[in-house]
C-alpha atoms as a PDB file:
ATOM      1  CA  UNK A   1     115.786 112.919  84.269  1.00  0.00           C
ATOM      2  CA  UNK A   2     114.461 115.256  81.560  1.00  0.00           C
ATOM      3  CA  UNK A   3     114.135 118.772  82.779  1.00  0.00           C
ATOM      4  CA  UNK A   4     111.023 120.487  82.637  1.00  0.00           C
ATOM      5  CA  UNK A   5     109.005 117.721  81.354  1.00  0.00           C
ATOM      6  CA  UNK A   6     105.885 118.907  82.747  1.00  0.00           C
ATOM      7  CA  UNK A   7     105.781 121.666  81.080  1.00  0.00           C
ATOM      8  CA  UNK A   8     106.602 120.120  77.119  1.00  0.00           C
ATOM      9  CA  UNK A   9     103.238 120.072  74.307  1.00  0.00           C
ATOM     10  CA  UNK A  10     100.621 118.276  75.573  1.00  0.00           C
ATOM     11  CA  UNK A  11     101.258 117.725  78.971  1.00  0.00           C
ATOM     12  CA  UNK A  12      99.327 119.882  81.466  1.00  0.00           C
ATOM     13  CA  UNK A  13     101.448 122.921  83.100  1.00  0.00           C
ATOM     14  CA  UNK A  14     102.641 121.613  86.662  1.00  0.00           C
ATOM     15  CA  UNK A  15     102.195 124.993  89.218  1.00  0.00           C
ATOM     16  CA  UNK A  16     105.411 124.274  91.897  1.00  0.00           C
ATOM     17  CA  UNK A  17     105.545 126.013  95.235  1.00  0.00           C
ATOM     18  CA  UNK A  18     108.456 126.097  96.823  1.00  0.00           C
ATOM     19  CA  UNK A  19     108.237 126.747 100.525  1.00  0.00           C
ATOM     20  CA  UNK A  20     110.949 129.312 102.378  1.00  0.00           C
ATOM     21  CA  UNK A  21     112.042 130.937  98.962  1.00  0.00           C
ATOM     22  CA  UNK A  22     113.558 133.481 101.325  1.00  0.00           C
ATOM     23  CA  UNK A  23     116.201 131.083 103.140  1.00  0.00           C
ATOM     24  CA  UNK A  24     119.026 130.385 101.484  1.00  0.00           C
ATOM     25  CA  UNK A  25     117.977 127.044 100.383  1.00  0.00           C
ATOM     26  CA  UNK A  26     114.579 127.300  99.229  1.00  0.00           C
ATOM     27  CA  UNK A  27     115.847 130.507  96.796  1.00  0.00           C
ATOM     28  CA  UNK A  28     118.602 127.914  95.416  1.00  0.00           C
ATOM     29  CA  UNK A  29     115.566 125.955  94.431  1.00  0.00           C
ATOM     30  CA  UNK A  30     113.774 128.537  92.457  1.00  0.00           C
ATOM     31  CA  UNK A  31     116.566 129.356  90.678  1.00  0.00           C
ATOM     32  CA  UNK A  32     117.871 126.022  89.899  1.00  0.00           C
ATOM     33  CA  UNK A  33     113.791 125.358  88.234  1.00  0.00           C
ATOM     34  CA  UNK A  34     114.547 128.628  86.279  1.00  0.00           C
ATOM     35  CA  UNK A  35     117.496 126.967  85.397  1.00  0.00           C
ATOM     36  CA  UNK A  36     115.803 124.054  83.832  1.00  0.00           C
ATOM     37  CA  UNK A  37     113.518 126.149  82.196  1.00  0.00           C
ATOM     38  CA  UNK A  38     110.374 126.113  83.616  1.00  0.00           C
ATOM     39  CA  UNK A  39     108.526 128.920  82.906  1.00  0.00           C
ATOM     40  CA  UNK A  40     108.816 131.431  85.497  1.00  0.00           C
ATOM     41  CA  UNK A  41     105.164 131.744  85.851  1.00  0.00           C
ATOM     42  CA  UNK A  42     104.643 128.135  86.810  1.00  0.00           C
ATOM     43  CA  UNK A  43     106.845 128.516  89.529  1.00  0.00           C
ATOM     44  CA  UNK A  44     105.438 129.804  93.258  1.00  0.00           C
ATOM     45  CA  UNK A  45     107.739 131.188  95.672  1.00  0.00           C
ATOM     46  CA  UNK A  46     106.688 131.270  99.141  1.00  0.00           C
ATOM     47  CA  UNK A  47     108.098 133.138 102.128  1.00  0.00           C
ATOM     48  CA  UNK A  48     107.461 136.069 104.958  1.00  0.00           C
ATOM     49  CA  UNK A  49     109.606 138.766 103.617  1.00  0.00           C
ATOM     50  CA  UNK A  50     108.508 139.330 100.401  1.00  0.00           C
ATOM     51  CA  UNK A  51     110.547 141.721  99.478  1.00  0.00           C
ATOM     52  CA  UNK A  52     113.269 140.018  99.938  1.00  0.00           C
ATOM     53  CA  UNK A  53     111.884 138.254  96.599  1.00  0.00           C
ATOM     54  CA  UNK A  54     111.452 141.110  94.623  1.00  0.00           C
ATOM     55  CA  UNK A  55     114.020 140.168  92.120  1.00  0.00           C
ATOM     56  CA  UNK A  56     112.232 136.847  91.107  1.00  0.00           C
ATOM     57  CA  UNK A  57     109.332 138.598  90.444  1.00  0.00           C
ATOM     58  CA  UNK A  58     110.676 140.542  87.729  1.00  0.00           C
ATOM     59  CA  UNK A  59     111.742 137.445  86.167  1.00  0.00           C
ATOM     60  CA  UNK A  60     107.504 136.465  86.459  1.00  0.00           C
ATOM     61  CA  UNK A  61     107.776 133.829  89.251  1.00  0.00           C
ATOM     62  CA  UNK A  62     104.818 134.092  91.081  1.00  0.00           C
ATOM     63  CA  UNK A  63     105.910 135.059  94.891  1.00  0.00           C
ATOM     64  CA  UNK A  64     102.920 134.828  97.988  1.00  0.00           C
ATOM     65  CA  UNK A  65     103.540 136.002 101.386  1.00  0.00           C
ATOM     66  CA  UNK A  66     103.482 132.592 103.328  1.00  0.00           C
ATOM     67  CA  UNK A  67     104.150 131.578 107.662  1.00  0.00           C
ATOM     68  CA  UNK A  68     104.703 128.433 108.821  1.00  0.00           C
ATOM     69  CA  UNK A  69     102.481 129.492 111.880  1.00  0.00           C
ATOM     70  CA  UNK A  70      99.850 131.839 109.654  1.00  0.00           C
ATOM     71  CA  UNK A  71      96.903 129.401 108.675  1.00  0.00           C
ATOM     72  CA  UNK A  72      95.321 131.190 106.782  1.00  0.00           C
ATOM     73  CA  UNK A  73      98.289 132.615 104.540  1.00  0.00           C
ATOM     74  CA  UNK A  74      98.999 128.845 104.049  1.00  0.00           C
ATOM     75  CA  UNK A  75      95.757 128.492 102.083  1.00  0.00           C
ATOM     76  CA  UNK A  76      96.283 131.243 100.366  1.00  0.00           C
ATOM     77  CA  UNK A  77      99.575 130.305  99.147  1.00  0.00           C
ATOM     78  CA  UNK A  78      98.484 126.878  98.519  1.00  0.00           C
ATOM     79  CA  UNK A  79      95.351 128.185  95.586  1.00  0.00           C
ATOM     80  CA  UNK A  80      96.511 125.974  92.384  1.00  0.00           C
ATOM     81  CA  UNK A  81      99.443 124.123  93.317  1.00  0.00           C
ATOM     82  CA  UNK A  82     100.396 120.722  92.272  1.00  0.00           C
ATOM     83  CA  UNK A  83     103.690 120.422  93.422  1.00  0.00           C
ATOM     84  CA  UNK A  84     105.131 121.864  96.723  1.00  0.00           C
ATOM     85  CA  UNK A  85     108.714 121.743  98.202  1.00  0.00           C
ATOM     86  CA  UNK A  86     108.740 122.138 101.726  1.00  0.00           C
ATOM     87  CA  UNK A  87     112.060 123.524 103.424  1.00  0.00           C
ATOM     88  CA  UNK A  88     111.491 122.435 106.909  1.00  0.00           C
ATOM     89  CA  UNK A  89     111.706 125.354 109.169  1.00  0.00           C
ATOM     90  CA  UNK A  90     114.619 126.605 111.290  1.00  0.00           C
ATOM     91  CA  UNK A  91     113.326 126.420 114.967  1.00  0.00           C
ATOM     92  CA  UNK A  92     114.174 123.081 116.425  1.00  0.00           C
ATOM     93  CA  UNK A  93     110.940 122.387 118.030  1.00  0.00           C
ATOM     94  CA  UNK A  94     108.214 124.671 117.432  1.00  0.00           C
ATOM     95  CA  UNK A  95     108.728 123.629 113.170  1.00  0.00           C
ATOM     96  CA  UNK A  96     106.776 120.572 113.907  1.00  0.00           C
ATOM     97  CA  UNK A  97     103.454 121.878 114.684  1.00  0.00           C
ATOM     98  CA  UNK A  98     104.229 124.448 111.796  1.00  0.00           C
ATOM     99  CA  UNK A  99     104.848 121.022 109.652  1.00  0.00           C
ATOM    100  CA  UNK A 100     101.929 119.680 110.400  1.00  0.00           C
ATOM    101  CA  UNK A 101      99.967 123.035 109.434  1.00  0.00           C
ATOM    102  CA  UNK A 102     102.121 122.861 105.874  1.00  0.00           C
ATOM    103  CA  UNK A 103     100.740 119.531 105.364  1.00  0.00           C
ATOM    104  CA  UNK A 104      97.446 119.709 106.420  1.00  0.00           C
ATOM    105  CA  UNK A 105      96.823 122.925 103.915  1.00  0.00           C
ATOM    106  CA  UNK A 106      98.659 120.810 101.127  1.00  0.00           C
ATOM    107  CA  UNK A 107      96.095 117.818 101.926  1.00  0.00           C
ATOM    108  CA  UNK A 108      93.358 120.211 101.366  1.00  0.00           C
ATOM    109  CA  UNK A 109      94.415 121.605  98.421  1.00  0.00           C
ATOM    110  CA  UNK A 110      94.516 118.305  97.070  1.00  0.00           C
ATOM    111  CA  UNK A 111      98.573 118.574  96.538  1.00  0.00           C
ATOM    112  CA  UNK A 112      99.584 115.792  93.639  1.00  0.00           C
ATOM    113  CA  UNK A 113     103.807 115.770  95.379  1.00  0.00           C
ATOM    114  CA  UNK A 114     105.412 116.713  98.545  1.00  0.00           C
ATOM    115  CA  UNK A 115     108.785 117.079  98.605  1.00  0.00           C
ATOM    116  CA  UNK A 116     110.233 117.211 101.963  1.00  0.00           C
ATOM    117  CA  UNK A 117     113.511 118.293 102.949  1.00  0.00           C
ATOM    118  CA  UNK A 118     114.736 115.544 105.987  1.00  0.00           C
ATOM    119  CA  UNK A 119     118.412 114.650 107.767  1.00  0.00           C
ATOM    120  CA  UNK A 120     120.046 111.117 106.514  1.00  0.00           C
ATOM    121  CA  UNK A 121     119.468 107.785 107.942  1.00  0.00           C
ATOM    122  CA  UNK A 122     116.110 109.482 109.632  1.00  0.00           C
ATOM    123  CA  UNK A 123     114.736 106.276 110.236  1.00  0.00           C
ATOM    124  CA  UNK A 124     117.478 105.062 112.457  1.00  0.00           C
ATOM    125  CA  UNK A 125     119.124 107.778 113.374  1.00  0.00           C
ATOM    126  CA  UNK A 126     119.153 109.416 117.370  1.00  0.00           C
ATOM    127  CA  UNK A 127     120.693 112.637 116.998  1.00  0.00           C
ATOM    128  CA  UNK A 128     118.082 115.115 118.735  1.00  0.00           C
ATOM    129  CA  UNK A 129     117.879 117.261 116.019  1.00  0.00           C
ATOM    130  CA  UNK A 130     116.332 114.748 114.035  1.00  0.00           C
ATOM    131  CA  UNK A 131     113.387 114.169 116.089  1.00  0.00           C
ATOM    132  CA  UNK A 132     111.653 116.881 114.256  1.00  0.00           C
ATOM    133  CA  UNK A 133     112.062 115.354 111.078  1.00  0.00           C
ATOM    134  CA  UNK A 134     110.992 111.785 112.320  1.00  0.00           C
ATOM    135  CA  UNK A 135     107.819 113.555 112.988  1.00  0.00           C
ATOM    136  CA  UNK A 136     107.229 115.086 109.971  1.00  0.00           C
ATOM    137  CA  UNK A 137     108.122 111.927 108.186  1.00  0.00           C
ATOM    138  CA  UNK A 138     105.908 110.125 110.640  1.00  0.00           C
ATOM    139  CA  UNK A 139     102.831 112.693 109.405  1.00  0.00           C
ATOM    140  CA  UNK A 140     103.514 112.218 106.033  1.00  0.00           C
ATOM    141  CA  UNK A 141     103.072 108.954 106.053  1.00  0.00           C
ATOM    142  CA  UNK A 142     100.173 109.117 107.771  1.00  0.00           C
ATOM    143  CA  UNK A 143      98.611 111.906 105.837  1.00  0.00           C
ATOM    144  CA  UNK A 144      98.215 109.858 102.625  1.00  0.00           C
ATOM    145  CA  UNK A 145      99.785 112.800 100.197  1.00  0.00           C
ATOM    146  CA  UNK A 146     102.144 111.817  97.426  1.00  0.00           C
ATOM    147  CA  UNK A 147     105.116 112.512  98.976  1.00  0.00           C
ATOM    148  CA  UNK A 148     108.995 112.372  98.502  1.00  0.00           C
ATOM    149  CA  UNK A 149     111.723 112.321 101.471  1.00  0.00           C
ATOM    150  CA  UNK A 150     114.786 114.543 100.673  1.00  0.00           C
ATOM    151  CA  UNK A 151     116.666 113.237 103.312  1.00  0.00           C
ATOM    152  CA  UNK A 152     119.456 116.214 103.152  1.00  0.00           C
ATOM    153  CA  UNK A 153     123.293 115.910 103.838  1.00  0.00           C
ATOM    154  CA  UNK A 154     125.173 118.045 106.324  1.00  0.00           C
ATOM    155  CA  UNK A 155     125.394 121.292 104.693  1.00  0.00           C
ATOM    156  CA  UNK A 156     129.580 122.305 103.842  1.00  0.00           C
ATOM    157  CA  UNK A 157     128.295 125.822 104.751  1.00  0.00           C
ATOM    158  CA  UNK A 158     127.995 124.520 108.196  1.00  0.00           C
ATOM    159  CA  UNK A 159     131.833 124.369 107.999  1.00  0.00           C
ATOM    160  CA  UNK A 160     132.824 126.864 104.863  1.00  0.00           C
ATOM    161  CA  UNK A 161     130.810 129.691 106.606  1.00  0.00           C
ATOM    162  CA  UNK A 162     132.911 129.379 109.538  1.00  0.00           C
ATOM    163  CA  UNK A 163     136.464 129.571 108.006  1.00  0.00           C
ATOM    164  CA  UNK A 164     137.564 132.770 109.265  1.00  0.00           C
ATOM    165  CA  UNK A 165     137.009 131.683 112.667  1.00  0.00           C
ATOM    166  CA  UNK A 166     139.089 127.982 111.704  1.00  0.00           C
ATOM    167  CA  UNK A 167     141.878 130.751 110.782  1.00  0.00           C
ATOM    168  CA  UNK A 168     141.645 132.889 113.877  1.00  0.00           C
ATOM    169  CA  UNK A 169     141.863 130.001 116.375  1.00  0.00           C
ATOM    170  CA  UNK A 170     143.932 127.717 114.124  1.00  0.00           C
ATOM    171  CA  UNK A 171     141.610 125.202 114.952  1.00  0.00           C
ATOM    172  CA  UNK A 172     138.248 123.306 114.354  1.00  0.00           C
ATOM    173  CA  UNK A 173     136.714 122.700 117.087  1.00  0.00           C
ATOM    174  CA  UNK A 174     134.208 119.719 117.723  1.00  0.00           C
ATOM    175  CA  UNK A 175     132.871 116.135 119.404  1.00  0.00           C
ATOM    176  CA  UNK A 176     133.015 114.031 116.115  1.00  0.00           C
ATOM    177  CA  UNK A 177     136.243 111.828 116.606  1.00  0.00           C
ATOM    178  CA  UNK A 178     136.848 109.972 113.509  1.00  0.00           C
ATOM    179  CA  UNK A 179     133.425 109.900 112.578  1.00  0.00           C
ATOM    180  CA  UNK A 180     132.331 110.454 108.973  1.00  0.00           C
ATOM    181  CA  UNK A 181     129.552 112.325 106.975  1.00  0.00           C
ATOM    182  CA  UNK A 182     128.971 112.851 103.496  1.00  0.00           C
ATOM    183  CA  UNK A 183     128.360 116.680 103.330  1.00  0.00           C
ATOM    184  CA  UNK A 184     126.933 118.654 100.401  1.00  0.00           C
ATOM    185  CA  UNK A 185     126.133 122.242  99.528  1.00  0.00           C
ATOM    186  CA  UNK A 186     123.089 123.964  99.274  1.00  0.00           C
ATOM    187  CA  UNK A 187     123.679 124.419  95.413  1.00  0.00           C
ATOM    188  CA  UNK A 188     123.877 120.706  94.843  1.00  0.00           C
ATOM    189  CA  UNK A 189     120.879 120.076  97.100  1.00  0.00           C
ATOM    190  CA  UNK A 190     118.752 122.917  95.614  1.00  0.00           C
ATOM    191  CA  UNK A 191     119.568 121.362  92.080  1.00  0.00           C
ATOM    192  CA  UNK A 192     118.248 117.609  93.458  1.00  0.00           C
ATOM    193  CA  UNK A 193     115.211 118.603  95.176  1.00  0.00           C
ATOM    194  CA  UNK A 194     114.755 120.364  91.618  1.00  0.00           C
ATOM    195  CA  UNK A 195     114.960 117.234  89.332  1.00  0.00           C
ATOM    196  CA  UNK A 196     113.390 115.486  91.578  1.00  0.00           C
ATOM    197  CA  UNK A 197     110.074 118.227  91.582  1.00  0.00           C
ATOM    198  CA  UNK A 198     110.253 117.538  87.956  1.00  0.00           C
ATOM    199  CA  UNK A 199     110.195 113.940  87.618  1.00  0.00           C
ATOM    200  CA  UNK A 200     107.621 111.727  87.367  1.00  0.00           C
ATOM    201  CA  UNK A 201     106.950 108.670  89.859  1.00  0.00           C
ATOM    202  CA  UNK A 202     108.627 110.243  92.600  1.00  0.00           C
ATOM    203  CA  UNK A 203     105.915 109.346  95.409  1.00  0.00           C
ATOM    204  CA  UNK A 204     107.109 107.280  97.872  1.00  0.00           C
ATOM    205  CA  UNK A 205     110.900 107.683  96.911  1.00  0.00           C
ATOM    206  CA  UNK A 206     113.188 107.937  99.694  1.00  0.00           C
ATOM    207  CA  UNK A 207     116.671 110.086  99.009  1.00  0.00           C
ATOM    208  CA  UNK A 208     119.944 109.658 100.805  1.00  0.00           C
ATOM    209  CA  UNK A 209     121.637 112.889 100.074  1.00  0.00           C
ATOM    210  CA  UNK A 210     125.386 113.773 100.376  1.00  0.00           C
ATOM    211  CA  UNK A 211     128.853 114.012  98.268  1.00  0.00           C
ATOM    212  CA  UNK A 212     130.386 110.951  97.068  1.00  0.00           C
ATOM    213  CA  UNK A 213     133.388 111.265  99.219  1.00  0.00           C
ATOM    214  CA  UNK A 214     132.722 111.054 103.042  1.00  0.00           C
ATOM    215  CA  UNK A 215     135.291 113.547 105.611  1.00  0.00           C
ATOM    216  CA  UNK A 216     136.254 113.773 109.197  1.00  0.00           C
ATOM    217  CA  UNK A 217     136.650 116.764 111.112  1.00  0.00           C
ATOM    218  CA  UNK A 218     140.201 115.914 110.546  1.00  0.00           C
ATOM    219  CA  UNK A 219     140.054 116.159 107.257  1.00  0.00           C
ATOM    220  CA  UNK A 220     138.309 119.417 107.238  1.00  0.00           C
ATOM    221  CA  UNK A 221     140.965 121.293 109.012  1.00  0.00           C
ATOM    222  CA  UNK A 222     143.795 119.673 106.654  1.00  0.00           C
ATOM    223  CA  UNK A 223     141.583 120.995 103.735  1.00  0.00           C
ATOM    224  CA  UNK A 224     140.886 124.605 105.702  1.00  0.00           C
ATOM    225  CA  UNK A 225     144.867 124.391 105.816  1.00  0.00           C
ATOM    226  CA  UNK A 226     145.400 123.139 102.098  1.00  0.00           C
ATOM    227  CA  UNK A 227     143.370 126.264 100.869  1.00  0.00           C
ATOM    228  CA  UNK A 228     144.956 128.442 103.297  1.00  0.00           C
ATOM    229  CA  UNK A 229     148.167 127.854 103.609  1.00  0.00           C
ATOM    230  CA  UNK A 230     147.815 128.626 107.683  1.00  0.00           C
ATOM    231  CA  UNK A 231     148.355 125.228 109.971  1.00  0.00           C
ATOM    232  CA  UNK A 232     144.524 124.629 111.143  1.00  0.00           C
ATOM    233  CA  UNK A 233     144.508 121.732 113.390  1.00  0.00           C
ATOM    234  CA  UNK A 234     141.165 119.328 114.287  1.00  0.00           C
ATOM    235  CA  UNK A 235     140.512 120.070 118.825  1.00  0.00           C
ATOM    236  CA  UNK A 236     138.107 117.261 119.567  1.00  0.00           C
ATOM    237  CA  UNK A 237     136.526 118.094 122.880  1.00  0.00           C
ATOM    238  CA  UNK A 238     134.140 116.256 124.932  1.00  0.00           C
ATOM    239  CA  UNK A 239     130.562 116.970 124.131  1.00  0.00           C
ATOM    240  CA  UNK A 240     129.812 119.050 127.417  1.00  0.00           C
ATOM    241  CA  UNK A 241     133.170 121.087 126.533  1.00  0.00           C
ATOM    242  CA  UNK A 242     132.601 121.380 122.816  1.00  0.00           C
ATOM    243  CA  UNK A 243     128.733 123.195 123.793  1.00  0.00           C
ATOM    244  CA  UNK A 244     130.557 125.391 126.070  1.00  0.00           C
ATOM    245  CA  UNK A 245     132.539 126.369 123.287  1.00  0.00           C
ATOM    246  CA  UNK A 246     129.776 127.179 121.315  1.00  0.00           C
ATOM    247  CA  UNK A 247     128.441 129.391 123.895  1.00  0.00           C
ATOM    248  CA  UNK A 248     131.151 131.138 123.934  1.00  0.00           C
ATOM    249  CA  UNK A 249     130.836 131.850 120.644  1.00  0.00           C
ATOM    250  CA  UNK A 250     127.783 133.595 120.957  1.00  0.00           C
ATOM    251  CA  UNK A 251     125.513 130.317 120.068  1.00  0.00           C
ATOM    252  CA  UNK A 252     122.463 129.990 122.336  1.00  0.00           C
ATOM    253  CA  UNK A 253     122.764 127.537 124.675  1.00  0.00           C
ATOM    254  CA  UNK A 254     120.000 125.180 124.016  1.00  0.00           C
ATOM    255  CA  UNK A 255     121.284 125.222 120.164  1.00  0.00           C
ATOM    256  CA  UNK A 256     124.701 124.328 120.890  1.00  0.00           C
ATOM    257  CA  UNK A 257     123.007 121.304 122.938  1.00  0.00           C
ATOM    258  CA  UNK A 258     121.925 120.016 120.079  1.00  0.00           C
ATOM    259  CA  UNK A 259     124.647 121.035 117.538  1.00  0.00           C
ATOM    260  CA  UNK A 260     127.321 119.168 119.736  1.00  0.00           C
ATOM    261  CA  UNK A 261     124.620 116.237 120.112  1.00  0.00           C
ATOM    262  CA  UNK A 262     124.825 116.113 116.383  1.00  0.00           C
ATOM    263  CA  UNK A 263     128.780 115.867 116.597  1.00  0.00           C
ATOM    264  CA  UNK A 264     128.377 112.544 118.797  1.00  0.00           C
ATOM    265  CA  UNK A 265     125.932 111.458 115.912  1.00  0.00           C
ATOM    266  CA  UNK A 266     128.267 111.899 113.292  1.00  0.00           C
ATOM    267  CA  UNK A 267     130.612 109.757 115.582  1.00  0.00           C
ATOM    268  CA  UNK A 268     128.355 107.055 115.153  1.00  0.00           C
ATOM    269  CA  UNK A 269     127.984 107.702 111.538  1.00  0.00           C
ATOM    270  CA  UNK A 270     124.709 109.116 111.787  1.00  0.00           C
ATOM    271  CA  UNK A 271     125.488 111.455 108.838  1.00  0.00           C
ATOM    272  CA  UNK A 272     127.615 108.527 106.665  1.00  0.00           C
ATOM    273  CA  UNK A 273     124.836 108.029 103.898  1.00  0.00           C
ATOM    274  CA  UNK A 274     125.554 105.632 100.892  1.00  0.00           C
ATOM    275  CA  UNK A 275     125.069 105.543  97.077  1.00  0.00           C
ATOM    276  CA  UNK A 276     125.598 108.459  94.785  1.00  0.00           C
ATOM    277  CA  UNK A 277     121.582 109.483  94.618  1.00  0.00           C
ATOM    278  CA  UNK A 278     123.187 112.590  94.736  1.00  0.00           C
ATOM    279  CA  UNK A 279     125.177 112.984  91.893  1.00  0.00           C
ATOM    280  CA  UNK A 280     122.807 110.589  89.447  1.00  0.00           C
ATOM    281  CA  UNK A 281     120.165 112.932  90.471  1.00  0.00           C
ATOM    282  CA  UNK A 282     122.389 116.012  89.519  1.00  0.00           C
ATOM    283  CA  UNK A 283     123.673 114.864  86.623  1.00  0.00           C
ATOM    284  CA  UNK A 284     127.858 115.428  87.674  1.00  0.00           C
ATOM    285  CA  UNK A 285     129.633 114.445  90.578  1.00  0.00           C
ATOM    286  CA  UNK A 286     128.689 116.289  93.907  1.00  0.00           C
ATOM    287  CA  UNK A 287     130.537 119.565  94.933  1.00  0.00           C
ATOM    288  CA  UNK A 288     133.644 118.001  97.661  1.00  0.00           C
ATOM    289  CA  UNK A 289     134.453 119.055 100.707  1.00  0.00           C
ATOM    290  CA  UNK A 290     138.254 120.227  99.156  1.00  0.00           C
ATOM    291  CA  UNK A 291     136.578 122.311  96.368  1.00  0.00           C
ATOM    292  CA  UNK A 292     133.991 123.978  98.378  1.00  0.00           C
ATOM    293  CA  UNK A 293     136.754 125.009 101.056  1.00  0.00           C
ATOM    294  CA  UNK A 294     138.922 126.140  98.753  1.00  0.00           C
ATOM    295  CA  UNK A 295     135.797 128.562  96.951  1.00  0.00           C
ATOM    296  CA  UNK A 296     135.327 129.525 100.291  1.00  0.00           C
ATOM    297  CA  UNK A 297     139.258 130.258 101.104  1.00  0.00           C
ATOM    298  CA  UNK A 298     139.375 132.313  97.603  1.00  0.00           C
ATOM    299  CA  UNK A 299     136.248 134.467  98.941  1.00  0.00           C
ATOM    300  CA  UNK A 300     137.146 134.932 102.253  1.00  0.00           C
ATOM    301  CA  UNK A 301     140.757 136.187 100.332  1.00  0.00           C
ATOM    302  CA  UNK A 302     138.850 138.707  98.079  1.00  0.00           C
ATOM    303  CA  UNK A 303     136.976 140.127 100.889  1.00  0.00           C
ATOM    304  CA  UNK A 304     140.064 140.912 102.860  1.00  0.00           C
ATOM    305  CA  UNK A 305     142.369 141.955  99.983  1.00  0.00           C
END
């Protein structure tokens, strides 16, 4: 896919918003467009803590104070944009009504794409964290804006992020059996939803997004071990036992309902997507599960040294 093809002689400039530029993800995003060089004033980054965006805006990207549950900063933020990326928001629940604000402004605003950032197989999947995202496909569809599903892998951070505590137990703990998921990280999912903001045709296009190679939870602690060189072993626990275990590590309980929920759905294979959309959209093969533990290993090393 050409980058930045919107923006070559003769076409008309394309104004991009992307939504939660202050997460993790949606900053990934902005920088992977600057990356592709589209002019930084073409791009709109939208969050609640500004300032946590200051940086961008000395490289010219245009950055508006925008809530998921403030109306009338939506609008605002939504004043001459064609595209929009929408990182779905982080409270299980309450992010649907927010959604459904989101799109509603976008409507308005007369919005030419919609990227939206879902979970795999959302259509068939049963994992209560995806009900959410059903929803907000579900509105989409019924909203009649251009839109494009970015049906998101299971993020490596969700494992990487928690190495020093793999180390300090010597285990990984979780309800996932021999299930399998393709996982991905945040930079190769930033750089997808990316292309696919600057591609044309891209309304009504469904992604499946993870790494080529699929993992178990077993194969996660033999990497965490690999990269380590401590014996980290795979615990799995019965889903009542495995959310008492997140509890105990400080994870609220109605949250570690739903995270060991989603380690029965990746038993089923609830997370196993298929194809390399991925990668083809990327342009290289996907970041693996071995590589990113072994970044992660190296940095956790540094830190500590």
């Amino acid at each position: 896919m050409g980058d930045s093809q919107f923006f070559h002689e003769g076409k008309t400039p394309m104004t991009i918003l992307v939504t939660g530029a202050t997460g993790k993800l949606g900053r990934l995003v902005v920088e992977a467009l600057l990356e592709r060089n589209v002019p930084a004033e073409q791009i709109v980054a939208g969050g609640r803590n500004t300032a946590r965006l200051a940086d961008l805006a000395q490289l010219g990207v245009q950055v508006r104070t925008m809530d998921y549950s403030d109306p009338a900063s939506l609008r605002e933020a939504f004043v001459g944009i064609e595209k929009v990326l929408l990182v779905s928001g982080n409270e299980p629940g309450p992010r649907v009504a927010q959604h459904l604000d989101v799109i509603e402004t976008a409507k308005d605003a007369g919005v030419q794409l919609l990227a939206y950032t879902s979970i795999p197989n959302a259509d068939t999947t049963t994992m209560a964290l995806a009900s959410d995202h059903q929803e907000t496909e579900r509105a989409l569809r019924n909203s009649g804006i251009p839109h494009v599903l970015l049906r998101n892998g299971w993020y490596l951070e969700n494992y990487t992020e928690q190495l020093e505590g793999y180390l300090q137990h010597g285990s990984v703990f979780g309800s996932a059996g021999e299930g399998r998921l393709n996982g991905a990280t945040r930079a190769d999912l930033a750089q997808a939803a990316a292309a696919v903001l600057l591609a044309e045709d891209q309304a009504g296009q469904v992604y499946e997004l993870g790494g080529e190679e699929s993992f178990t939870l077993g194969d996660l602690a033999r990497e965490v071990s690999a990269a380590t060189g401590q014996t980290v072993t795979y615990q799995d626990l019965p889903e009542e036992d495995f959310s008492h275990v997140l509890v105990g590590a400080g994870v609220p309980d109605f949250f570690a309902k739903i995270l060991a929920d989603s380690d029965r759905g990746i038993a089923r294979g609830d997370l196993l997507v298929e194809g390399n959309a991925l990668s083809t959209l990327i342009g290289r093969p996907a970041t693996t599960l071995g590589e990113a533990v072994h970044a992660a290993a190296a940095e956790l090393a540094t830190q500590q040294a």
